[in-house]
PDB file of N, CA and C in Angstrom:
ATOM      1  N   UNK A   1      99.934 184.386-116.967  1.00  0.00           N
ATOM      2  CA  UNK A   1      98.709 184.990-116.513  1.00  0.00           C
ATOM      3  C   UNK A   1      98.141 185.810-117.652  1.00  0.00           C
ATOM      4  N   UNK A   2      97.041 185.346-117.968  1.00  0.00           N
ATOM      5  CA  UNK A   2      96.801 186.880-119.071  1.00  0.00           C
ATOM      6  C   UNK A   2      95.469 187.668-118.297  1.00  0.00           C
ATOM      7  N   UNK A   3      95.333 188.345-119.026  1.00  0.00           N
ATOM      8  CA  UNK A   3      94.515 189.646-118.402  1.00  0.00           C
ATOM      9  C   UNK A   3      93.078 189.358-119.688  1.00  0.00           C
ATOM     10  N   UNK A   4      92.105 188.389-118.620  1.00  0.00           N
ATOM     11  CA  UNK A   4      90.914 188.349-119.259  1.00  0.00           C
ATOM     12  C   UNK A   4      89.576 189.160-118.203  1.00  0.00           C
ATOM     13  N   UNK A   5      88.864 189.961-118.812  1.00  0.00           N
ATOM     14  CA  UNK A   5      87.630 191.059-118.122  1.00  0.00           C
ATOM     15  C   UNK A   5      86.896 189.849-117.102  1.00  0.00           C
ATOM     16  N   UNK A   6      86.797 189.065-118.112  1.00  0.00           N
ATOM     17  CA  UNK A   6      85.243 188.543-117.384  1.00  0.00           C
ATOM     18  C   UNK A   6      85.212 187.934-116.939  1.00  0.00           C
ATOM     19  N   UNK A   7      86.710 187.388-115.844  1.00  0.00           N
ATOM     20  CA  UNK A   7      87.181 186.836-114.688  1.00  0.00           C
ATOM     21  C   UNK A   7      87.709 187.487-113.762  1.00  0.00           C
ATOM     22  N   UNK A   8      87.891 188.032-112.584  1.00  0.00           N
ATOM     23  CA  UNK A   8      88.683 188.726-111.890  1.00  0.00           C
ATOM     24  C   UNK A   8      89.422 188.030-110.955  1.00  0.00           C
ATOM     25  N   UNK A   9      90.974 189.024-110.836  1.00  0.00           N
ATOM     26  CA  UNK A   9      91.791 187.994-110.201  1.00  0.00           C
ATOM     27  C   UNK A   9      91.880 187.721-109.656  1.00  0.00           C
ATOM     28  N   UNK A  10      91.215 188.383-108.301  1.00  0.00           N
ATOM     29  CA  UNK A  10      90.607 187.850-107.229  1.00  0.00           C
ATOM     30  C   UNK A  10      90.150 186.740-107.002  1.00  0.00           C
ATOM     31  N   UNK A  11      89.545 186.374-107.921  1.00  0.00           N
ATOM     32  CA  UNK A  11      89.070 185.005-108.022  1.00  0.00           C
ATOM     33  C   UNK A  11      89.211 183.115-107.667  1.00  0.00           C
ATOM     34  N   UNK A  12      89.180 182.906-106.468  1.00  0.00           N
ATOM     35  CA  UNK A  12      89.885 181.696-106.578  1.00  0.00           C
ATOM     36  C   UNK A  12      89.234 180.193-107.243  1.00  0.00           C
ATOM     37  N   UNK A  13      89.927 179.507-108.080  1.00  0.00           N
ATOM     38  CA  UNK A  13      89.104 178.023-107.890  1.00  0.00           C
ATOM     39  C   UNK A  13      87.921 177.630-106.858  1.00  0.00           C
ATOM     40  N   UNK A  14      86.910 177.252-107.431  1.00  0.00           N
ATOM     41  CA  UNK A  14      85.659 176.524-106.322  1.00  0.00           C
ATOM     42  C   UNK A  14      86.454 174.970-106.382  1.00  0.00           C
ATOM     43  N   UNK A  15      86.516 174.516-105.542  1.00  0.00           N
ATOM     44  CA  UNK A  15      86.996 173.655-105.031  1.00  0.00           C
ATOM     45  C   UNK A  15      86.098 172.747-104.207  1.00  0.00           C
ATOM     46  N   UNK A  16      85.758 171.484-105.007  1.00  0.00           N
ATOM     47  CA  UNK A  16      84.607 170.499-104.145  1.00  0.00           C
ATOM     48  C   UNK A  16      84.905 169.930-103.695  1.00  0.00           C
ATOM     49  N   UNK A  17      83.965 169.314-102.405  1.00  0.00           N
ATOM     50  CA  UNK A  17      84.156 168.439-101.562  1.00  0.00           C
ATOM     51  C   UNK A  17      83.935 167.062-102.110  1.00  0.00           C
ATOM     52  N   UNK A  18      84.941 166.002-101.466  1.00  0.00           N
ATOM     53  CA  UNK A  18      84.788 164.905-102.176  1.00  0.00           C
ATOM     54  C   UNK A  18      83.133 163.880-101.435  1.00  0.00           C
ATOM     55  N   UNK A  19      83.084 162.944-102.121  1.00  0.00           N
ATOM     56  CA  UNK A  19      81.476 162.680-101.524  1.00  0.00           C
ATOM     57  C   UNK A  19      81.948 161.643-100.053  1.00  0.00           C
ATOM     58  N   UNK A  20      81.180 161.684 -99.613  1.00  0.00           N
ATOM     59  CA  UNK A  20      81.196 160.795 -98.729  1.00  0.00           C
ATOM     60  C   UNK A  20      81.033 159.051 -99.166  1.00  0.00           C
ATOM     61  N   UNK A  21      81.516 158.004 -98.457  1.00  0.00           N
ATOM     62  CA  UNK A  21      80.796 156.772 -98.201  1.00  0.00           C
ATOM     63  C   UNK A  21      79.657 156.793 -97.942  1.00  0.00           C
ATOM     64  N   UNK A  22      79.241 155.474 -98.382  1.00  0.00           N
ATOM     65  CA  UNK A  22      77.967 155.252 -97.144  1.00  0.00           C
ATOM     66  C   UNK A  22      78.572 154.837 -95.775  1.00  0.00           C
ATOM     67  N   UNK A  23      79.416 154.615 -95.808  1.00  0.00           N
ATOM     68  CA  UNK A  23      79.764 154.318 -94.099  1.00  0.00           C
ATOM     69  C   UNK A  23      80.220 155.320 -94.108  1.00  0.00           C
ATOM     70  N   UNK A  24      80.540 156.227 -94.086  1.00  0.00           N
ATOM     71  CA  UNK A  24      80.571 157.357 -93.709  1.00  0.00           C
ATOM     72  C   UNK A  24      79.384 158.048 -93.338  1.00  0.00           C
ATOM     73  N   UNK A  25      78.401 158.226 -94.527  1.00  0.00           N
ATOM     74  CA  UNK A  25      77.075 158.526 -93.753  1.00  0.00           C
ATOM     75  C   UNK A  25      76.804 158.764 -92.943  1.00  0.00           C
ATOM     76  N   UNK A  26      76.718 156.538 -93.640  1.00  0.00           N
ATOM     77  CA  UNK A  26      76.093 156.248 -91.782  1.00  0.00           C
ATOM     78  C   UNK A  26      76.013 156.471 -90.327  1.00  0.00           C
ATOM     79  N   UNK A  27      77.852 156.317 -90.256  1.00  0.00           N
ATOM     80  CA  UNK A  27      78.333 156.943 -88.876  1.00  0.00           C
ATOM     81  C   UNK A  27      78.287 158.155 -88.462  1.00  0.00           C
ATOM     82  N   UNK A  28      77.612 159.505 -89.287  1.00  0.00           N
ATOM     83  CA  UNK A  28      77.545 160.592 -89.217  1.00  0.00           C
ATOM     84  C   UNK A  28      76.287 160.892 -88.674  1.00  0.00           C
ATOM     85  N   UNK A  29      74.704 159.837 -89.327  1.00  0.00           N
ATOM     86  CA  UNK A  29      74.029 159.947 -88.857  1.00  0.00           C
ATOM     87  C   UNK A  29      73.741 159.147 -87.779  1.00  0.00           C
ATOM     88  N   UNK A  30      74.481 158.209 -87.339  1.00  0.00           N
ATOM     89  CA  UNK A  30      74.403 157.438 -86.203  1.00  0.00           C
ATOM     90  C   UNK A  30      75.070 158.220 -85.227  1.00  0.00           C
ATOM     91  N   UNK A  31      75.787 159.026 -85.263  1.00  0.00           N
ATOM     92  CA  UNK A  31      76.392 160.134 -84.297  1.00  0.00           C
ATOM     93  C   UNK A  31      75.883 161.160 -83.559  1.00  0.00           C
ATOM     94  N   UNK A  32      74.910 162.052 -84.720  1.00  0.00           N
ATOM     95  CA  UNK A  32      73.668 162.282 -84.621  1.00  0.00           C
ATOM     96  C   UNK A  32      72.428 162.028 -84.014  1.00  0.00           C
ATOM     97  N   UNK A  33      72.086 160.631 -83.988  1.00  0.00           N
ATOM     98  CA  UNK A  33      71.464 160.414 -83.392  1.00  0.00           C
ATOM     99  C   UNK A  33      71.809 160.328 -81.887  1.00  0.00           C
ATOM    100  N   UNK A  34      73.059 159.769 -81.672  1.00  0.00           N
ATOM    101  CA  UNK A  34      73.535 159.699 -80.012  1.00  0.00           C
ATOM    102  C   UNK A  34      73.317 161.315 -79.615  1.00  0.00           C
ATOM    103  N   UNK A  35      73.681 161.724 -80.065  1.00  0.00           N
ATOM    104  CA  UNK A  35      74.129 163.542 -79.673  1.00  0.00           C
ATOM    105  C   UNK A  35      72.451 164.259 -79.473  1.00  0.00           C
ATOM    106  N   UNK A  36      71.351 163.820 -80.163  1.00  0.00           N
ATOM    107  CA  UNK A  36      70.422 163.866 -80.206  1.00  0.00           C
ATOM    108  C   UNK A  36      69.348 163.000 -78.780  1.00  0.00           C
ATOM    109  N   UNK A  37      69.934 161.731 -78.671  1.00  0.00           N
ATOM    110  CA  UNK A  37      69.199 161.119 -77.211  1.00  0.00           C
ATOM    111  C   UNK A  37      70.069 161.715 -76.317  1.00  0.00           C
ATOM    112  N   UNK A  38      71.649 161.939 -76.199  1.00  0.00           N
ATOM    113  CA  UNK A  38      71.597 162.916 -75.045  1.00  0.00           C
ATOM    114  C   UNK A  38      71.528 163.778 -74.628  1.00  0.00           C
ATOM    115  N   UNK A  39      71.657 164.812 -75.384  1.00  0.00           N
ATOM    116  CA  UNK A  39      70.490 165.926 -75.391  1.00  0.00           C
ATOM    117  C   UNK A  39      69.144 165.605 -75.121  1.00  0.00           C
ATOM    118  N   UNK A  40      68.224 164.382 -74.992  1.00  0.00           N
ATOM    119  CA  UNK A  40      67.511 164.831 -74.583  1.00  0.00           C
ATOM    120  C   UNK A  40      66.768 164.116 -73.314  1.00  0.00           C
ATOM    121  N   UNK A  41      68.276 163.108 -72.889  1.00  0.00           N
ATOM    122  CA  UNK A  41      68.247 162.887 -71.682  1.00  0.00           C
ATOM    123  C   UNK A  41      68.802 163.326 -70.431  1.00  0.00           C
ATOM    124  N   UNK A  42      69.553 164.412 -71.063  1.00  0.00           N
ATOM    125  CA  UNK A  42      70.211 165.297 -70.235  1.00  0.00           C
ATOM    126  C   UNK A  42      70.009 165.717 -69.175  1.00  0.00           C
ATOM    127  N   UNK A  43      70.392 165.556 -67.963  1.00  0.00           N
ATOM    128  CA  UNK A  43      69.560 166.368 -66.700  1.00  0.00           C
ATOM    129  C   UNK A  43      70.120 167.522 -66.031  1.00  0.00           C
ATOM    130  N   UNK A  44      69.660 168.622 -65.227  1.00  0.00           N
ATOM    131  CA  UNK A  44      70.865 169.694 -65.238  1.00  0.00           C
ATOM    132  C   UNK A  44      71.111 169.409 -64.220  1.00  0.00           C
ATOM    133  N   UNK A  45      72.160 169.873 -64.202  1.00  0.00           N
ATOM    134  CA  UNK A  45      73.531 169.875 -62.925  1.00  0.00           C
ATOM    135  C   UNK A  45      72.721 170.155 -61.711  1.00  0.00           C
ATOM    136  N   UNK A  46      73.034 169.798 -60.623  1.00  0.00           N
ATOM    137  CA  UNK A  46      72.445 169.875 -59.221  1.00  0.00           C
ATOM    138  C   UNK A  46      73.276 171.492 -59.028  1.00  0.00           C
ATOM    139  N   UNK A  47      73.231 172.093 -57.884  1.00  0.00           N
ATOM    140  CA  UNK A  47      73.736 173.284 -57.493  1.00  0.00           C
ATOM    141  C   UNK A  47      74.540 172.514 -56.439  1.00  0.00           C
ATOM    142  N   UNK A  48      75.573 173.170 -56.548  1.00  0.00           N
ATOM    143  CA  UNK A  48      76.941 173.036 -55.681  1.00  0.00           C
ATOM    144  C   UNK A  48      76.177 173.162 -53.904  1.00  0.00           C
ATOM    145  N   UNK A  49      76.572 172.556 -53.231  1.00  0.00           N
ATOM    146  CA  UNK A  49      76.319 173.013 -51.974  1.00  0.00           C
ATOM    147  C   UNK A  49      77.405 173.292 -50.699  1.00  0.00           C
ATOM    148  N   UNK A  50      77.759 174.498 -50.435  1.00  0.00           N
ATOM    149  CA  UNK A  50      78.951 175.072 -49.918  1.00  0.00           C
ATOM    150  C   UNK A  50      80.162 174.524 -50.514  1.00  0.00           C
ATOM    151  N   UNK A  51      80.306 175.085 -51.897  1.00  0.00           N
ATOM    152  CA  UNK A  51      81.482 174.864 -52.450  1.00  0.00           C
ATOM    153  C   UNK A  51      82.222 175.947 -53.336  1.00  0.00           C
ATOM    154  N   UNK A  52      83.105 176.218 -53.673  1.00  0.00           N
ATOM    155  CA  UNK A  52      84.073 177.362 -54.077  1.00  0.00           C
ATOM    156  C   UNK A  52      83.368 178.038 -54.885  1.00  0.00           C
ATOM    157  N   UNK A  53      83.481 179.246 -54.548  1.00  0.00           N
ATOM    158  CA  UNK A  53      82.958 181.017 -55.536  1.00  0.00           C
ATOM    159  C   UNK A  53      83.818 180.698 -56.678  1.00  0.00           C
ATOM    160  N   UNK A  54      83.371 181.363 -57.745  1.00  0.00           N
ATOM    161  CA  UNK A  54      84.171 181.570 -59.038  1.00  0.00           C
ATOM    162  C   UNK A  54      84.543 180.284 -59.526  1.00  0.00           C
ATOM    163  N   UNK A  55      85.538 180.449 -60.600  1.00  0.00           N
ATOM    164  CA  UNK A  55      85.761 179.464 -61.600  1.00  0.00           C
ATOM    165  C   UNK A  55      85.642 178.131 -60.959  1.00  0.00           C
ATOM    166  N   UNK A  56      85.515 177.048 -61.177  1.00  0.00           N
ATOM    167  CA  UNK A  56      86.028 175.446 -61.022  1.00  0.00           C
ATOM    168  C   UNK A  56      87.531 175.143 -60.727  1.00  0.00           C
ATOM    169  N   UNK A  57      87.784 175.144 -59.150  1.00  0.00           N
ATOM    170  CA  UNK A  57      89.492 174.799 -59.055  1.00  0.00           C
ATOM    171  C   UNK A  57      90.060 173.638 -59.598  1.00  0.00           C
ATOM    172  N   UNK A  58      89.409 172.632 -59.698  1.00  0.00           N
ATOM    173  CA  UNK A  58      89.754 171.233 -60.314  1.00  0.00           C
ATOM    174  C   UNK A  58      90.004 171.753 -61.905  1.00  0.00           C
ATOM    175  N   UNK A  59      89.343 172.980 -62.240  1.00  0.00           N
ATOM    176  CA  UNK A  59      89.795 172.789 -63.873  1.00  0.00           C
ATOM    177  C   UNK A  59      90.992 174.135 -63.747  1.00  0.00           C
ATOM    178  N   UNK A  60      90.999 174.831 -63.310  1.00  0.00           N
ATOM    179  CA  UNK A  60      92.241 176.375 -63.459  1.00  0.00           C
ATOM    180  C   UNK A  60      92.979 175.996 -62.253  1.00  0.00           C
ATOM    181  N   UNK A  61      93.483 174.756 -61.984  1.00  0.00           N
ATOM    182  CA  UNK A  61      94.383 174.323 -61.099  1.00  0.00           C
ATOM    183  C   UNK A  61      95.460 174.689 -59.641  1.00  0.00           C
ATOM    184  N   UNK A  62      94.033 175.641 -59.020  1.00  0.00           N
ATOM    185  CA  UNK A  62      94.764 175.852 -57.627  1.00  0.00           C
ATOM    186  C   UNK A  62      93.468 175.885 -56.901  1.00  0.00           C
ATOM    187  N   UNK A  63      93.414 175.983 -55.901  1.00  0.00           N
ATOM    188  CA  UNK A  63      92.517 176.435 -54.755  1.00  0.00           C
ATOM    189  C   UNK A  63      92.728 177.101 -54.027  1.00  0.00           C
ATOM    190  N   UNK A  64      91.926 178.729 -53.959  1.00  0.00           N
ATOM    191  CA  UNK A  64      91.908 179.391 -52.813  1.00  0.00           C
ATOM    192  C   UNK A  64      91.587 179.359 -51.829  1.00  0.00           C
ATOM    193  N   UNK A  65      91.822 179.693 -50.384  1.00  0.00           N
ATOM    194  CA  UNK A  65      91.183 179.455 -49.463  1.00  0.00           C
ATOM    195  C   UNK A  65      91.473 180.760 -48.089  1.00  0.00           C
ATOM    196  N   UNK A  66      90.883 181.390 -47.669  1.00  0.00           N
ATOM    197  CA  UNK A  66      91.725 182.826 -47.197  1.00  0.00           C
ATOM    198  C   UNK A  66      92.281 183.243 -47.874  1.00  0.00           C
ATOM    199  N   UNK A  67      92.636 183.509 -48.827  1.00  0.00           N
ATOM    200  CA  UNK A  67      93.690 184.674 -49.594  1.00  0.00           C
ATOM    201  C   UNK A  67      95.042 183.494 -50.091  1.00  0.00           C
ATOM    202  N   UNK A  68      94.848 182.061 -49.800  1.00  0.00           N
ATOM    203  CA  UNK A  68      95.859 181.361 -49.946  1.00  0.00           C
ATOM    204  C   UNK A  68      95.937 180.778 -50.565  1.00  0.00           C
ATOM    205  N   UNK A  69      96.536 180.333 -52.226  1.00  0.00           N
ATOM    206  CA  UNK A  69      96.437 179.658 -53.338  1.00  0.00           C
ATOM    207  C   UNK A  69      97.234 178.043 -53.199  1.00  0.00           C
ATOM    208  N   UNK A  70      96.471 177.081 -53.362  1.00  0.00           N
ATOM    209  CA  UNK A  70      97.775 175.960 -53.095  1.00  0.00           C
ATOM    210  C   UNK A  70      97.409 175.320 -53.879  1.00  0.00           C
ATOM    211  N   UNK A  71      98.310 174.410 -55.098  1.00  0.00           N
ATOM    212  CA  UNK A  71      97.909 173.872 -56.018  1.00  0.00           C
ATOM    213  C   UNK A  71      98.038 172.150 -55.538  1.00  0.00           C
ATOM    214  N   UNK A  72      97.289 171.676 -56.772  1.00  0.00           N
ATOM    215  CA  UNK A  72      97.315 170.259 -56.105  1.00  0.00           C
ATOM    216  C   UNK A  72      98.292 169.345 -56.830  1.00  0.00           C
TER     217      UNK A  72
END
């Protein structure tokens, strides 16, 4: 290591990214584009109709019901 001023050692290597393919690109902007039509065919969610308060039981895996937790 030597001790030069007008680098500090802090300093790490810049380190580049390697380039892409063109198929790579491509599929990046073809990805893009999907992510882009569904976004903007998107429609919003209907509202639940008489169905469970709070979180989603199908996803945090129990269901309350009276005070009674039963998993599925």
């Amino acid at each position: 290591m030597t001790d030069d001023p007008s680098r500090p050692a802090t300093a790490a290597p810049r380190t580049e990214r390697k380039q892409l393919t063109p198929a790579a690109k491509r599929a990046l902007a073809e990805a893009d584009a999907r992510r882009q039509a569904a976004e903007a065919n998107a429609k919003p969610m209907e509202k639940e109709f008489q169905g469970p308060k709070g979180p989603e039981p199908t996803r945090y895996g129990d269901w309350e019901n009276k005070g009674i937790a039963s998993d599925f």
